[in-house]
Protein backbone atom coordinates (compact mmCIF):
# COMPACT_ATOMS: atom_id res chain seq x y z
CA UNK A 1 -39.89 -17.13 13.22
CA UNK A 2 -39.09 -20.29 14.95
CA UNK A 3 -36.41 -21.59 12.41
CA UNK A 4 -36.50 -25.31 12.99
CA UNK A 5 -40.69 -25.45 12.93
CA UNK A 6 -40.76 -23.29 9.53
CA UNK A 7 -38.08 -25.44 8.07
CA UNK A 8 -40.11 -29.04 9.43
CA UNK A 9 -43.84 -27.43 7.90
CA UNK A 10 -41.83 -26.13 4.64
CA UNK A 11 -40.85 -29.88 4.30
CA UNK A 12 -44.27 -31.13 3.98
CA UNK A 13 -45.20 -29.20 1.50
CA UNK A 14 -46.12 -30.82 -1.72
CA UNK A 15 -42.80 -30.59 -3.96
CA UNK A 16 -40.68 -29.79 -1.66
CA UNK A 17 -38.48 -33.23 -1.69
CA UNK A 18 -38.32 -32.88 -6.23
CA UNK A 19 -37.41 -29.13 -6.06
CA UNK A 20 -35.45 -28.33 -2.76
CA UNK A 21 -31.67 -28.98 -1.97
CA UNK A 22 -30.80 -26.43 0.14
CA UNK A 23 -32.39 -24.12 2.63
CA UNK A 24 -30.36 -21.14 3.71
CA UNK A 25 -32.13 -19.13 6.66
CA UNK A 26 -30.55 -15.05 7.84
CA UNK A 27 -31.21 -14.62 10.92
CA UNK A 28 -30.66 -11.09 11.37
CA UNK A 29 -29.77 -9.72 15.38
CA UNK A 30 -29.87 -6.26 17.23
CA UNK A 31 -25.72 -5.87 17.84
CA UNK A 32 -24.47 -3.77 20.81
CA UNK A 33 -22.56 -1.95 18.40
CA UNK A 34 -23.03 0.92 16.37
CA UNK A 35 -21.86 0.13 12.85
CA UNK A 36 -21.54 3.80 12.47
CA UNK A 37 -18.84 4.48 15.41
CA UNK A 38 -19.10 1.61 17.15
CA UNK A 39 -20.68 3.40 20.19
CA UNK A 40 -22.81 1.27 22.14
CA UNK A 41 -26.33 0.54 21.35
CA UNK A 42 -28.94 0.77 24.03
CA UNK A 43 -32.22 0.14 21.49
CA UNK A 44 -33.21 0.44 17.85
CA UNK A 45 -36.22 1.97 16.45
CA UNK A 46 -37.02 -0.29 13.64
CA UNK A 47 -39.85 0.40 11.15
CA UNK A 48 -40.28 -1.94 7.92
CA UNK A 49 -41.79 -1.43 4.96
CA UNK A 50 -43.87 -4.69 5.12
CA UNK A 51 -45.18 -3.96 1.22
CA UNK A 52 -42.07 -3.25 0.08
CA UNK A 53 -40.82 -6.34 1.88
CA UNK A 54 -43.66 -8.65 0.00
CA UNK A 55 -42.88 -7.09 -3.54
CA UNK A 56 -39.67 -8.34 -3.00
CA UNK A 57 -40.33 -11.93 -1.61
CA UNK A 58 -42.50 -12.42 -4.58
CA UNK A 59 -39.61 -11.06 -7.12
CA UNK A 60 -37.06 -13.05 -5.71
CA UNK A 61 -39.03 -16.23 -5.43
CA UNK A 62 -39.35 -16.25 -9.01
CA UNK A 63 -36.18 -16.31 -9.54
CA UNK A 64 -34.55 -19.68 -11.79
CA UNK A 65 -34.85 -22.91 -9.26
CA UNK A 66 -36.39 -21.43 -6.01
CA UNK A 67 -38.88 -22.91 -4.55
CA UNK A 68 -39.93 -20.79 -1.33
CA UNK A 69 -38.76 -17.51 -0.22
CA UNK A 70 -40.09 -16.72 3.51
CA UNK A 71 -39.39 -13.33 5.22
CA UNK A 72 -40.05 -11.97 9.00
CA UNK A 73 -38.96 -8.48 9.50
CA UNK A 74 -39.51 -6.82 13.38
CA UNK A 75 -40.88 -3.61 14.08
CA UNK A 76 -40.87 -1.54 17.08
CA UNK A 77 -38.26 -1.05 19.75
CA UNK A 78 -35.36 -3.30 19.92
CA UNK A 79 -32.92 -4.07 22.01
CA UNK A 80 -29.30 -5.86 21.55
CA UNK A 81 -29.83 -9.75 21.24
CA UNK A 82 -33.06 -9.49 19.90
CA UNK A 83 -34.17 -11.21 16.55
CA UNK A 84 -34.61 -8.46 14.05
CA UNK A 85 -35.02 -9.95 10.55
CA UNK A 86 -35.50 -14.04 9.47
CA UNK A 87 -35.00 -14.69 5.76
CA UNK A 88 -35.65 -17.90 4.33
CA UNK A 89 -34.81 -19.27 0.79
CA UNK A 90 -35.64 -23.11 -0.25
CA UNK A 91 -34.05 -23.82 -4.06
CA UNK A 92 -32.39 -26.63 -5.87
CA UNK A 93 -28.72 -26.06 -5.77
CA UNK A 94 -26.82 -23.65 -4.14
CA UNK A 95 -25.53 -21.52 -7.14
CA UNK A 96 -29.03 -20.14 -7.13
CA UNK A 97 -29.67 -20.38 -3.49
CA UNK A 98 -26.97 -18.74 -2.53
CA UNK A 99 -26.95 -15.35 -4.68
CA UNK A 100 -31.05 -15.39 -3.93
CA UNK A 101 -30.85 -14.86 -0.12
CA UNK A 102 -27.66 -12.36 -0.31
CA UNK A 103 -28.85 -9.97 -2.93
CA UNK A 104 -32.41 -10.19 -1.26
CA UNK A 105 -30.93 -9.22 2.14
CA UNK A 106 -29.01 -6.55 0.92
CA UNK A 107 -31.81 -4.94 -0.98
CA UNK A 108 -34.25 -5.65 1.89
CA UNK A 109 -32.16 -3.55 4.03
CA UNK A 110 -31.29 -0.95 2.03
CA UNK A 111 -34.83 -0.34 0.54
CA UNK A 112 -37.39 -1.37 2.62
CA UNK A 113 -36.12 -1.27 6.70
CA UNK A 114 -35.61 1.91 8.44
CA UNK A 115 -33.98 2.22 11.71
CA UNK A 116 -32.49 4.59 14.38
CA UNK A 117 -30.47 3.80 17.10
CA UNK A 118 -30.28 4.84 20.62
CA UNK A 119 -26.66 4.76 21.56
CA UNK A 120 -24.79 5.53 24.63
């Protein structure tokens, strides 16, 4: 996901200047650190569970004064430094912005993403 394109097309979309006042974007990253140990991370295996992944964009964009919720997850091998996971949420005010795109990651990863690391 190209974060500065998806955020110019999002903004010509019809009512997105009466129902959009903040857009937070997670841009998720490979570390070179194992949360785990902190060993060092050579790759990551990562498979998601793309209809897991769209059950849960749809929930959360219904959520009260969201307007667009826009998710990317990788698959494949991985290595450090590479993009992993792009979440997007466009809403009205930041008290329901804000609690959208952190619950949403959390459950994203603990639900729907599986990975395994190749450490050193």
């Amino acid at each position: 996901m190209d974060i500065t394109k998806t955020i110019a097309e999002l903004k010509k979309e019809p009512g997105f200047a009466e129902n959009v006042g903040m857009v937070l974007t997670h841009n998720g990253v490979v570390r070179a650190w194992s949360r785990k140990d902190r060993s060092q991370v050579q790759s990551i295996e990562v498979t998601p569970d793309l209809e897991k992944i769209e059950a849960l964009r749809k929930e959360y964009e219904k959520k009260p004064g969201i307007y667009k919720v826009l998710v990317d997850a990788k698959s494949g091998l991985l290595k450090p430094g590479d993009d992993l996971l792009f979440i997007m949420v466009a809403g009205d005010i930041r008290e329901n912005v804000k609690p959208v795109l952190a619950e949403l990651l959390d459950r994203i990863k603990a639900e729907a993403v599986s990975k395994s690391e190749a450490t050193i």
